[in-house]
Protein backbone atom coordinates (compact mmCIF):
# COMPACT_ATOMS: atom_id res chain seq x y z
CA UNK A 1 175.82 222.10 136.36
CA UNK A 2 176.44 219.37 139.09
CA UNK A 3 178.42 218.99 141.74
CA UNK A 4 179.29 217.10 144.95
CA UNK A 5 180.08 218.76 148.30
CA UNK A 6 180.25 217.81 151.88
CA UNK A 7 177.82 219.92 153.09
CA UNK A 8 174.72 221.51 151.33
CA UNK A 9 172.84 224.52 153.72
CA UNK A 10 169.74 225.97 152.36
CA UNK A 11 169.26 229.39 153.94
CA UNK A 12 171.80 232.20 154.33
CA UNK A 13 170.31 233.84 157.46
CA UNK A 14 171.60 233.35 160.87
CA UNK A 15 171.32 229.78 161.00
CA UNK A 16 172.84 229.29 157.76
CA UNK A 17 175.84 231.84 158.50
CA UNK A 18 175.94 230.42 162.21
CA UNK A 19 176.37 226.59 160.54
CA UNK A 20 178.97 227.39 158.08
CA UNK A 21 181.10 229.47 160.71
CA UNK A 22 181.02 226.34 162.55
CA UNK A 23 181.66 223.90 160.22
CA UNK A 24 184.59 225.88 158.66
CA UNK A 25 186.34 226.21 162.46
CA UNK A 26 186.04 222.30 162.60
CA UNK A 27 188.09 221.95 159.47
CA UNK A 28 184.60 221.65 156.84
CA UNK A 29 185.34 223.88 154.28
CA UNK A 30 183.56 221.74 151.15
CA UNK A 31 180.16 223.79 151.92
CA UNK A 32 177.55 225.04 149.56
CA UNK A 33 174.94 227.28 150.41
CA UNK A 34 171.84 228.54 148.69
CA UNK A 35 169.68 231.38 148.87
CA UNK A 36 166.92 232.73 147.01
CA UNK A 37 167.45 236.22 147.80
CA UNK A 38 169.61 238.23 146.38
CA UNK A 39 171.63 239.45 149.47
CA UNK A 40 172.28 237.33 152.59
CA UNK A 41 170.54 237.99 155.67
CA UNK A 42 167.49 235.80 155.92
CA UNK A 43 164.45 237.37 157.61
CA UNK A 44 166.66 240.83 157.55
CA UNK A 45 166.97 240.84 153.96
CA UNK A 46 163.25 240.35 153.63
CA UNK A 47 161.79 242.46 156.46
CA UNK A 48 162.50 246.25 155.73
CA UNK A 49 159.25 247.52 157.09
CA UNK A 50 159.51 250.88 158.29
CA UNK A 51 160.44 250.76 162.05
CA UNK A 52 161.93 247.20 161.34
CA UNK A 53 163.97 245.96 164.37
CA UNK A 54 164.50 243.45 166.80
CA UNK A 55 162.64 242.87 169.34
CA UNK A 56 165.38 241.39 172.27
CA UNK A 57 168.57 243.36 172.63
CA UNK A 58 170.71 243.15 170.28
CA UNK A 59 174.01 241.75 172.52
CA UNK A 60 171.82 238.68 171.65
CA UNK A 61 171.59 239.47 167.81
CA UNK A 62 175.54 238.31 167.31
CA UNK A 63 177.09 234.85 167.61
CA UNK A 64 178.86 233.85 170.23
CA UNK A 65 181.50 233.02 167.72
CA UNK A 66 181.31 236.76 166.36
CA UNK A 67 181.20 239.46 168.61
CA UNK A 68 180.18 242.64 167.22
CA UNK A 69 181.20 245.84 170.04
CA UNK A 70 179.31 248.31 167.29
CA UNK A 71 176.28 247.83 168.00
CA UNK A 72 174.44 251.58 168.06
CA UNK A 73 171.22 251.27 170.11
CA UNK A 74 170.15 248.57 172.51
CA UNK A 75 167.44 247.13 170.18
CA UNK A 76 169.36 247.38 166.75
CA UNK A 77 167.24 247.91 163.80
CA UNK A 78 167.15 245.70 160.37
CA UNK A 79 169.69 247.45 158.43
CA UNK A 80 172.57 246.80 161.10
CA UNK A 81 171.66 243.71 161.75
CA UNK A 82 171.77 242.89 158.18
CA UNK A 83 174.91 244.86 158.15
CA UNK A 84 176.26 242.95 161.16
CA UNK A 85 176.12 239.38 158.93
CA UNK A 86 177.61 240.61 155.84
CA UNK A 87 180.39 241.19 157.75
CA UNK A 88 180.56 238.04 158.69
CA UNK A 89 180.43 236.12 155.67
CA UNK A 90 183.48 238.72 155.06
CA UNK A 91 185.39 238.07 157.95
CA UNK A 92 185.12 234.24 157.93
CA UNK A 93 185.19 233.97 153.93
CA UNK A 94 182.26 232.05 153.75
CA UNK A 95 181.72 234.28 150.86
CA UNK A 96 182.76 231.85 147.59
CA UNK A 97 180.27 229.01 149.61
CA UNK A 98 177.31 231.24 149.19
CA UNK A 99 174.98 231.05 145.91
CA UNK A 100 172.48 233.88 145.79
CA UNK A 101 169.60 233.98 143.13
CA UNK A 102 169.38 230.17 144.03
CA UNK A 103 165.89 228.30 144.71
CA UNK A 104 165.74 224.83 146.22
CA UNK A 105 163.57 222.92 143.73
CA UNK A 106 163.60 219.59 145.70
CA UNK A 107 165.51 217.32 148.17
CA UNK A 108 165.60 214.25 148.05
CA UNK A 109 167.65 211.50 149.94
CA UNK A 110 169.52 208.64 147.29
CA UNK A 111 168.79 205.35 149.61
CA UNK A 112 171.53 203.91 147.11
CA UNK A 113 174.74 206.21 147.10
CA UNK A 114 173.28 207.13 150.86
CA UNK A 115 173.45 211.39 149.96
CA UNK A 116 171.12 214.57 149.24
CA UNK A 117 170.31 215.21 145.98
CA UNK A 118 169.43 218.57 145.74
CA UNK A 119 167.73 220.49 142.68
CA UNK A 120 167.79 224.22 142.26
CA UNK A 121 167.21 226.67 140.07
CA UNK A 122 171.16 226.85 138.99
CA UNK A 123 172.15 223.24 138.86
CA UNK A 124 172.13 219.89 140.94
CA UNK A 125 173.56 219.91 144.22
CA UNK A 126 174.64 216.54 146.39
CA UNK A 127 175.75 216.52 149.73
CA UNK A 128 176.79 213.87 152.12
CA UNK A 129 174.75 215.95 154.68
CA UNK A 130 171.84 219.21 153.97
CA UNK A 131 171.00 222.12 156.79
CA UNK A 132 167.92 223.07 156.17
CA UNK A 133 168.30 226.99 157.90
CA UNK A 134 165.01 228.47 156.61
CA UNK A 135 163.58 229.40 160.01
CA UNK A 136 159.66 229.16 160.42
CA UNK A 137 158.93 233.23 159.30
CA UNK A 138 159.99 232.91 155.92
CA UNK A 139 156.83 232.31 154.07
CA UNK A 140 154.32 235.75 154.34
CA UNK A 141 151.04 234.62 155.67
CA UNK A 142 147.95 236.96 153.83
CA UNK A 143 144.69 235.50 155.49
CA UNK A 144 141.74 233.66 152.69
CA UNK A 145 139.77 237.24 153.35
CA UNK A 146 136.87 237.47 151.39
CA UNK A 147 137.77 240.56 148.34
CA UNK A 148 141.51 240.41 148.55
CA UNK A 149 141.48 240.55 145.30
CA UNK A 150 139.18 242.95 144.16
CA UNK A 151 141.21 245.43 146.08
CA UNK A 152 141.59 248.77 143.40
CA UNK A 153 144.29 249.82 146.12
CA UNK A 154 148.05 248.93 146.92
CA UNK A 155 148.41 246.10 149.30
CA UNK A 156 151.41 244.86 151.04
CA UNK A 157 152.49 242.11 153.45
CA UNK A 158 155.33 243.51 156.14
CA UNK A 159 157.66 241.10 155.12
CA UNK A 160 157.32 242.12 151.21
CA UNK A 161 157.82 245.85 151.71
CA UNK A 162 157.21 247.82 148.71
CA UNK A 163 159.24 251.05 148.95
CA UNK A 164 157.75 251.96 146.30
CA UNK A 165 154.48 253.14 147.32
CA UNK A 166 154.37 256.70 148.84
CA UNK A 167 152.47 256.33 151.91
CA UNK A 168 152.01 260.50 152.42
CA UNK A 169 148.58 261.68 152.69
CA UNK A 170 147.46 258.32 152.22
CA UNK A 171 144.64 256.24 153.95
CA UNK A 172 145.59 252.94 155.26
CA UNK A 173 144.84 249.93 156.83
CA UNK A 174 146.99 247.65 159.26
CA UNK A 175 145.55 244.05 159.77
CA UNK A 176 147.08 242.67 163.04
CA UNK A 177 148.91 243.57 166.60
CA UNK A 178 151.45 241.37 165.82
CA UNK A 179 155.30 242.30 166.55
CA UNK A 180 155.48 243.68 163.40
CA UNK A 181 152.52 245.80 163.56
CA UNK A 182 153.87 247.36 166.75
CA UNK A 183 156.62 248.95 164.83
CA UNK A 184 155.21 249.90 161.66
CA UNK A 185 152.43 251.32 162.92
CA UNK A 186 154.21 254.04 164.74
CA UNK A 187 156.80 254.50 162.26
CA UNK A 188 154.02 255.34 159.74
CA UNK A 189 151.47 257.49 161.67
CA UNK A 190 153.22 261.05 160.76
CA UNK A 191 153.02 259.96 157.19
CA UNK A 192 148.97 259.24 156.71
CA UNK A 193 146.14 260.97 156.56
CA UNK A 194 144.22 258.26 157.91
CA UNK A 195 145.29 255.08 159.56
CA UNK A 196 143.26 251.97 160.80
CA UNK A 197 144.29 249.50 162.74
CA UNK A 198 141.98 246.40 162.07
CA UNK A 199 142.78 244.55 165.90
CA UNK A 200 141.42 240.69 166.00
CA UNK A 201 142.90 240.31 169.89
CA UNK A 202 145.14 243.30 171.82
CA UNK A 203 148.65 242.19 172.53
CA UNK A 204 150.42 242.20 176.02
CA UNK A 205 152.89 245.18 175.79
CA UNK A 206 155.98 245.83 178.41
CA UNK A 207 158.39 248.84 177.87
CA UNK A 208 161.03 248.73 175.37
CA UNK A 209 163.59 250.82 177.01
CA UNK A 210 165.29 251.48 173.41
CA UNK A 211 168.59 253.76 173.29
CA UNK A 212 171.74 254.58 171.52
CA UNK A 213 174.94 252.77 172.47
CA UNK A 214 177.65 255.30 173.25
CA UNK A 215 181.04 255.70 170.76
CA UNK A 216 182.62 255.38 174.05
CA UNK A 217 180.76 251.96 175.16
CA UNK A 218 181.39 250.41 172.02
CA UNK A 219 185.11 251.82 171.77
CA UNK A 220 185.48 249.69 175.54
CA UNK A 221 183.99 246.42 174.51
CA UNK A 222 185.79 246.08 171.66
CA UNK A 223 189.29 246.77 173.52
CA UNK A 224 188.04 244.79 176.60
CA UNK A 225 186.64 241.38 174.96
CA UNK A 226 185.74 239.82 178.47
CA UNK A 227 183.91 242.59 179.11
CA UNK A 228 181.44 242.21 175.98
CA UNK A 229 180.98 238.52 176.95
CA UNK A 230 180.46 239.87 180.60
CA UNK A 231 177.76 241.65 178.87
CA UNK A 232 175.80 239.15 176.55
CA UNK A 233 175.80 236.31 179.32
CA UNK A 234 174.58 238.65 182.07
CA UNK A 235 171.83 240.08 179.36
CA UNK A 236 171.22 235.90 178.55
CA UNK A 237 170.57 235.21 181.87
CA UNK A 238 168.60 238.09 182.55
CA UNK A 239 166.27 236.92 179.83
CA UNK A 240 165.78 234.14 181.33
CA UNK A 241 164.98 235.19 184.09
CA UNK A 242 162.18 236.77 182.58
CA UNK A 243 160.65 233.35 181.55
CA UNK A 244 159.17 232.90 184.46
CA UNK A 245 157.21 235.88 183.86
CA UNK A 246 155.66 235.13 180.60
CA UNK A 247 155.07 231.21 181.17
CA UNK A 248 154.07 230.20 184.82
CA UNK A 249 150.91 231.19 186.32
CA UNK A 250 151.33 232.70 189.51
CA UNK A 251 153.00 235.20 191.14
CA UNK A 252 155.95 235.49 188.72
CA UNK A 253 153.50 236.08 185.80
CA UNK A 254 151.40 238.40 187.86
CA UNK A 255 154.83 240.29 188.19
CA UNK A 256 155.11 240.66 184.48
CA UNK A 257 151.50 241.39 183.95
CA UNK A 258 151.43 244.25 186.39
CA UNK A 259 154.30 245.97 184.71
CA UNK A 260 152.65 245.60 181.16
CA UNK A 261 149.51 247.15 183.70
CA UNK A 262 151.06 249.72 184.51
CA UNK A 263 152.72 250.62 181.13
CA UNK A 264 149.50 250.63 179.55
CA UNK A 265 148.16 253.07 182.15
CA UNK A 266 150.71 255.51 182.07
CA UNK A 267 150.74 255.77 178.23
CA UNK A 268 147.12 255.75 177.94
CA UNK A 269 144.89 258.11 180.32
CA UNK A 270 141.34 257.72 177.76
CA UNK A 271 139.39 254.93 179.61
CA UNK A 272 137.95 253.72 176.27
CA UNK A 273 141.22 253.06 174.24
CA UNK A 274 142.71 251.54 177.21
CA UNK A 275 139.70 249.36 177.63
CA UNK A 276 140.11 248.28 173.99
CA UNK A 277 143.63 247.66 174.15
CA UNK A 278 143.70 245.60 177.17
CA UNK A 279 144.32 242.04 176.37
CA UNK A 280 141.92 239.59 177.69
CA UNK A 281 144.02 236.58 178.24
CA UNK A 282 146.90 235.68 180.40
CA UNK A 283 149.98 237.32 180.13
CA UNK A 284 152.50 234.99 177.76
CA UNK A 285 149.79 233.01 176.29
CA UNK A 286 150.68 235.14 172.80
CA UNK A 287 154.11 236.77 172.05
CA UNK A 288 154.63 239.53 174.62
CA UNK A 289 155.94 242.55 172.85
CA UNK A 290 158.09 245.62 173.53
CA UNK A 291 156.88 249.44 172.67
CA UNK A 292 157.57 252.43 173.65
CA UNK A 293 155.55 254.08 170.75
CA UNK A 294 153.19 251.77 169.74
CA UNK A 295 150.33 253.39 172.41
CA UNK A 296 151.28 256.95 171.64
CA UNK A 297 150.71 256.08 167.99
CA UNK A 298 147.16 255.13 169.12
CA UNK A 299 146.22 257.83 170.45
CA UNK A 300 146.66 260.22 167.51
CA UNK A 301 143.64 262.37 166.06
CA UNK A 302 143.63 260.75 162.46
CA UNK A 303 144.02 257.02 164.17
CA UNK A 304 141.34 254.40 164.37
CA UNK A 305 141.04 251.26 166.27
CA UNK A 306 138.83 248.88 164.74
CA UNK A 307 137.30 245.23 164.98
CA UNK A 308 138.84 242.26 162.91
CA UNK A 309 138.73 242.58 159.60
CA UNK A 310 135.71 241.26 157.72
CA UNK A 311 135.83 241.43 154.07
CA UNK A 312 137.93 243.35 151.65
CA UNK A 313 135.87 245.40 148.88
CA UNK A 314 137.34 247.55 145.99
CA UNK A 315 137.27 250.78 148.00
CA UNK A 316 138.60 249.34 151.19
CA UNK A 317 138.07 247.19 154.40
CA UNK A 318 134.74 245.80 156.51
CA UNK A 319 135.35 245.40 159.92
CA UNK A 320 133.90 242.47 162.12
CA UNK A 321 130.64 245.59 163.41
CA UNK A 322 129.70 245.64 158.97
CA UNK A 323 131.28 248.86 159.26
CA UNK A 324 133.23 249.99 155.72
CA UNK A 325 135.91 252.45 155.60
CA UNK A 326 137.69 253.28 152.08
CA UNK A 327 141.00 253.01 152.26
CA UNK A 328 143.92 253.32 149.79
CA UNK A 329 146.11 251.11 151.14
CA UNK A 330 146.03 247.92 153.18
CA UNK A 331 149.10 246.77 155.24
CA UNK A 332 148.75 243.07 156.18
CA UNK A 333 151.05 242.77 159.24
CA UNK A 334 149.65 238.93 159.38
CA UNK A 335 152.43 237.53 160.29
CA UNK A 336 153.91 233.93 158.28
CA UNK A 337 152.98 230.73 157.44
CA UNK A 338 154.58 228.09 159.89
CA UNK A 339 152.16 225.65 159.67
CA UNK A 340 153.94 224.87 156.35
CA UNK A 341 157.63 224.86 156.45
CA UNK A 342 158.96 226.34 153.14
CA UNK A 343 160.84 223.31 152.01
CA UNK A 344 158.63 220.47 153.68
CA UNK A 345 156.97 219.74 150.70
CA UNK A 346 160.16 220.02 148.49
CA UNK A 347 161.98 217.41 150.68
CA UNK A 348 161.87 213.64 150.07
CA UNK A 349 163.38 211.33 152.78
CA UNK A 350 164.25 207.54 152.56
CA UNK A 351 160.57 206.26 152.13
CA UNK A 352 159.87 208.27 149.80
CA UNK A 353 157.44 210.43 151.92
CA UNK A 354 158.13 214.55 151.86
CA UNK A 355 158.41 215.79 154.89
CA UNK A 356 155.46 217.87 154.64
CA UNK A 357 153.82 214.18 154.70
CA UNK A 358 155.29 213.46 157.52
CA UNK A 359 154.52 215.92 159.59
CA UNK A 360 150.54 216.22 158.59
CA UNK A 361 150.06 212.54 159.43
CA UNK A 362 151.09 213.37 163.19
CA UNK A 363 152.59 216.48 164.47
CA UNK A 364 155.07 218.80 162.72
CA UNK A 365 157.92 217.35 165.45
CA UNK A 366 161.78 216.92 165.76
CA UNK A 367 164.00 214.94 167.94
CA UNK A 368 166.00 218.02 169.92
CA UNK A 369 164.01 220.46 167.32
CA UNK A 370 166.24 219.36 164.89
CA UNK A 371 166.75 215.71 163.18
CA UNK A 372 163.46 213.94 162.19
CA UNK A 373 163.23 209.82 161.78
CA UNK A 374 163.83 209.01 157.76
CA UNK A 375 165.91 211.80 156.27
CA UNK A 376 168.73 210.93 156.95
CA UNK A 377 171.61 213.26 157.50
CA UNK A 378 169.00 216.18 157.24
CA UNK A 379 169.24 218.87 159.85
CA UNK A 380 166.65 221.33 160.45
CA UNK A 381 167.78 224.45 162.55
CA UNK A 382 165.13 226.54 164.17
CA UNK A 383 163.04 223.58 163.30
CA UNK A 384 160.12 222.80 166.03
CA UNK A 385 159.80 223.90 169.33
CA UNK A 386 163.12 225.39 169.32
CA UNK A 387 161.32 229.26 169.14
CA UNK A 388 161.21 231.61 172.25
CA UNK A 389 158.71 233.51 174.16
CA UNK A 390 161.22 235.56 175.54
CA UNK A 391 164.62 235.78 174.36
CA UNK A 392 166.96 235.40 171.19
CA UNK A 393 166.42 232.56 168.73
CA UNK A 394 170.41 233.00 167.61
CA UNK A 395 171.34 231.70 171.12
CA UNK A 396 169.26 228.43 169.96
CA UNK A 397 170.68 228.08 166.86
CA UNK A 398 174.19 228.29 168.73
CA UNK A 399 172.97 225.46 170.61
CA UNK A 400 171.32 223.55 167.66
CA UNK A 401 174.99 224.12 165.08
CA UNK A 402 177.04 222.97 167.60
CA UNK A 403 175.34 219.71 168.03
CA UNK A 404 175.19 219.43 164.21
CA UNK A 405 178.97 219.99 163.70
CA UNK A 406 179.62 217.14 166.28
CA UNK A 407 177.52 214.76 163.75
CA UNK A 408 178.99 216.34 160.59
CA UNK A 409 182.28 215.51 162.01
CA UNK A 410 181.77 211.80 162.99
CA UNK A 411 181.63 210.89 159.19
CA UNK A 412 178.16 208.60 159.50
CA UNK A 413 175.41 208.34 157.94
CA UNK A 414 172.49 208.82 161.22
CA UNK A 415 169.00 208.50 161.02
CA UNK A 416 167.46 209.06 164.18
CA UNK A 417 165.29 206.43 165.49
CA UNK A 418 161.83 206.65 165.74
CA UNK A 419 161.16 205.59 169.34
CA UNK A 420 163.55 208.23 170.80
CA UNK A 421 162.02 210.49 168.61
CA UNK A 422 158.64 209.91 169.82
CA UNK A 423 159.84 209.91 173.32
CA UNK A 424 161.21 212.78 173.03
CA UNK A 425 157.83 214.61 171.85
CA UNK A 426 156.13 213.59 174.69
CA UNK A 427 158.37 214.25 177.22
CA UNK A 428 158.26 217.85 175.61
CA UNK A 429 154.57 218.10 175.42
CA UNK A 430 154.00 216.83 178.93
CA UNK A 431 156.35 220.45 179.77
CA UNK A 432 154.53 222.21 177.68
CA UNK A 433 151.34 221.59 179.06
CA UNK A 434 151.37 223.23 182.43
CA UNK A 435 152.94 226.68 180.33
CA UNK A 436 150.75 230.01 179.84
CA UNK A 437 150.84 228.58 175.78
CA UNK A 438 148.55 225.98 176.71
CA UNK A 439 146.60 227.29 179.87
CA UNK A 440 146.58 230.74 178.77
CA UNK A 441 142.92 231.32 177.51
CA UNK A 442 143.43 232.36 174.06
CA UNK A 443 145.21 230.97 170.61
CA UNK A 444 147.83 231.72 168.98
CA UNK A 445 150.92 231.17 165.61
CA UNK A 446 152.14 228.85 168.33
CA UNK A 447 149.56 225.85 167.79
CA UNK A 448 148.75 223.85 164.95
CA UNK A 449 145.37 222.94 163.99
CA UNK A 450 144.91 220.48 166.87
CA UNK A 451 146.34 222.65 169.12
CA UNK A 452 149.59 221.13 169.67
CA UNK A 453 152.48 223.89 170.60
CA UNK A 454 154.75 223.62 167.75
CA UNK A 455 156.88 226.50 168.03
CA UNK A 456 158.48 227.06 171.32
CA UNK A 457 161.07 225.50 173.65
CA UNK A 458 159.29 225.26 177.06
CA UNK A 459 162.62 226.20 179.24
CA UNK A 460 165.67 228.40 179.46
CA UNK A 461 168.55 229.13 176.34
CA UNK A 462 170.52 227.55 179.08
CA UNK A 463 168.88 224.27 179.40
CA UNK A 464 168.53 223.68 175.55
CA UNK A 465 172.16 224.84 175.47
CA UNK A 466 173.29 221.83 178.00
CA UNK A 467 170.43 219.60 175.97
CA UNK A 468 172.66 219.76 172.86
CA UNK A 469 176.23 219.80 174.16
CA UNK A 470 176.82 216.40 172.96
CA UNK A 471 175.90 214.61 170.18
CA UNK A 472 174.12 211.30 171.36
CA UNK A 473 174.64 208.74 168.40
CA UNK A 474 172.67 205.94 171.01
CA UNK A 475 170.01 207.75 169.71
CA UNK A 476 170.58 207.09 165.70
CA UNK A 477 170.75 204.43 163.23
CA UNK A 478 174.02 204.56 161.94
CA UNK A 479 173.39 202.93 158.47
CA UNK A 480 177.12 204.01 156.87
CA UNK A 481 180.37 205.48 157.53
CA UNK A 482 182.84 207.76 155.47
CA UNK A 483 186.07 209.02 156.76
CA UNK A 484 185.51 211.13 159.49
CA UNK A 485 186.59 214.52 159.59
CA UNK A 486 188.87 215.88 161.65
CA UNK A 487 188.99 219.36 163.08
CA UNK A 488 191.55 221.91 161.40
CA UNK A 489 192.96 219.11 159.07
């Protein structure tokens, strides 16, 4: 089966939901989008880890075009959020756009008839523009550990949950102190007999300050809709605020740090767990996470801190000390592989390089974080450096669709040139390099192999927000032109 559309989105997350919403208000209706999974959701469909949730409040876990007054705690878990979209794709009908079941094959760009042509698992797809809305935590990173796989035991990554295994009276392992480690781990603890938590470096941890959402609240910002905006922008500026904290050095970050300080000290009074839980780089320089629960957890009788993780053997885990412990089960909480976009290597621009070439000859880089010089017409939303240290990645991809739209709608073909591209890199690198990311002491998901800071947007949701108000075409090629596109034709 083949067939033409205006729009092809790969992705049915919050970007991909977010773009189509978008589109559809600016009179774009001639959308296809594509998912692999079998439910939409994105990351929410695929993480269902015990204690799954998000990890910035979730006022800033809706669109600005959606509001959503039901919202039942402060920090909603996965299956609301999850819940929260599908309800979406209801109430804007984006349902008979969305293919589930649906892999992305390849991508490539026809020089000729200047469109996409898309192959997946279902049929051929071409598009006069394609959205790549993957995000960057899509592919589930399991480290090249020697004895993986002569493991006689269950193993599972966070974001591949298997519900299936009955984790009662069991002994397991944890590898990493990532953000989703932090919530697992506690949500787990009553169910072991033995847990161990294999810890490479100890994150920075500041309270969570989780609770429910009263009928009564969420009866009064749903009657009063000024009131729920009221809400979200003072909890988006408030969060920005807090940048300062986990990216200068200074006194702002020695704010921060102190409160993580004391936080640490209150929830943990043995000197030698705090001491090995105390992080020993600045404050920022990895994701700063939010727990409540995630010390107490530590502290329990059948719970065991231990080095990195060594080897794997058939019984169970060797620590970075040669010390073995048998195991039954080993949870790798390793986080995902953004060093290779999930559709890089799958997409083929106008020279006939993938974009996966592309971005290994010099850095894995995008004009604005999202259009990248030959592929045409390709959009790439939470692409790089558009990630955040400290707020809501949906407020980006706001930013990023309505940019996107405003090129959609123009009716051109745009490549964007290379100079401005490159400009635009540096300019963003030379920011980057007085932030806690670079000057931090330590090394994190957020660098590449030559320690380039691909992942994160150096300022405020505000000031990428005013970045993308307008669509600059000075900065493309326009190489063609259909019939533009106007809004609610």
């Amino acid at each position: 089966m083949s067939r033409h559309v205006r729009v092809s989105i790969v992705g049915a997350g919050f970007s991909g939901i977010a773009a189509a919403i978008s589109l559809r208000r600016a009179g774009i209706t001639d959308i296809a989008i594509i998912d692999r999974a079998d439910r939409v959701g994105g990351a929410w469909t695929a993480n269902t880890y015990p204690g799954c949730a998000c990890d910035v409040p979730s006022r800033l876990y809706e669109l600005d075009a959606a509001p959503w007054p039901d919202w039942s705690r402060k920090f909603a878990g996965q299956a609301e959020i999850q819940r929260y979209l599908e309800q979406m794709v209801l109430a804007f009908g984006l349902g008979p756009m969305i293919e589930l079941n649906t892999e992305l094959i390849s991508s490539c760009w026809d020089q000729t008839e200047q469109r996409w042509c898309t192959q997946t698992s279902t049929g051929e797809i071409t598009s006069d523009y394609a959205i790549s809305a993957c995000g960057g935590l899509t592919e589930p990173l399991v480290p090249d550990i020697e004895g993986v796989a002569d493991f006689n035991g269950a193993q599972m990554h966070t974001s591949r949950w298997d519900h299936g295994i009955d984790l009662h009276g069991k002994r397991v392992a944890v590898v990493g102190t990532g953000a989703s480690a932090i919530q697992v781990v506690p949500a787990i603890a009553d169910q072991v007999s033995q847990l161990v938590l294999l810890q490479r470096t100890p994150p920075w941890i500041i309270p969570r300050g989780d609770k429910n959402i009263p009928l009564w609240q969420q009866r009064l910002l749903g009657f009063v809709p000024i009131a729920q905006r009221a809400v979200r922008n003072l909890t988006m500026w408030s969060r920005d605020v807090q940048l300062l904290s986990f990216t200068r050095q200074g006194r702002w970050q020695a704010i921060g740090a102190g409160i993580a300080r004391r936080h640490l000290r209150r929830q943990v009074s043995d000197p030698q767990l705090r001491a090995a839980v105390t992080p020993n780089y600045a404050m920022g320089c990895k994701r700063v996470l939010l727990s409540d629960d995630y010390y107490p957890a530590l502290q329990r009788s059948h719970v065991v801190i231990a080095p990195a993780l060594q080897r794997v053997t058939a019984t169970g885990v060797v620590d970075a000390d040669g010390n073995e412990i048998e195991v039954d089960v080993i949870v790798w909480a390793t986080g995902f592989k953004v060093m290779d976009p999930p559709l890089a290597d799958r997409t083929i621009g106008s020279t006939g390089r993938t974009l996966a070439e592309v971005f290994y000859d010099t850095h894995m880089a995008a004009y604005r974080g999202t259009t990248v010089s030959g592929f045409p017409n390709l959009f790439i939303l939470q692409g790089p450096n558009t990630g955040l240290g400290h707020s809501s990645v949906v407020l980006m991809t706001e930013a990023q669709v309505g940019y996107v739209t405003q090129a959609i709608c123009s009716g051109e073909v745009f490549d964007v040139d290379a100079d401005r591209q490159r400009a635009y890199v540096n300019s963003l690198d030379q920011r980057l390099a007085t932030t806690v990311w670079e000057q931090g002491g330590c090394r994190s998901w957020y660098q590449d192999g030559r320690g380039r800071n691909i992942a994160l947007w150096p300022g405020s949701t505000h000031s990428f927000a005013r970045q993308m108000q307008r669509f600059d075409p000075d900065a493309y090629h326009q190489l063609h032109r259909w019939e533009s596109v106007d809004a609610e034709k």
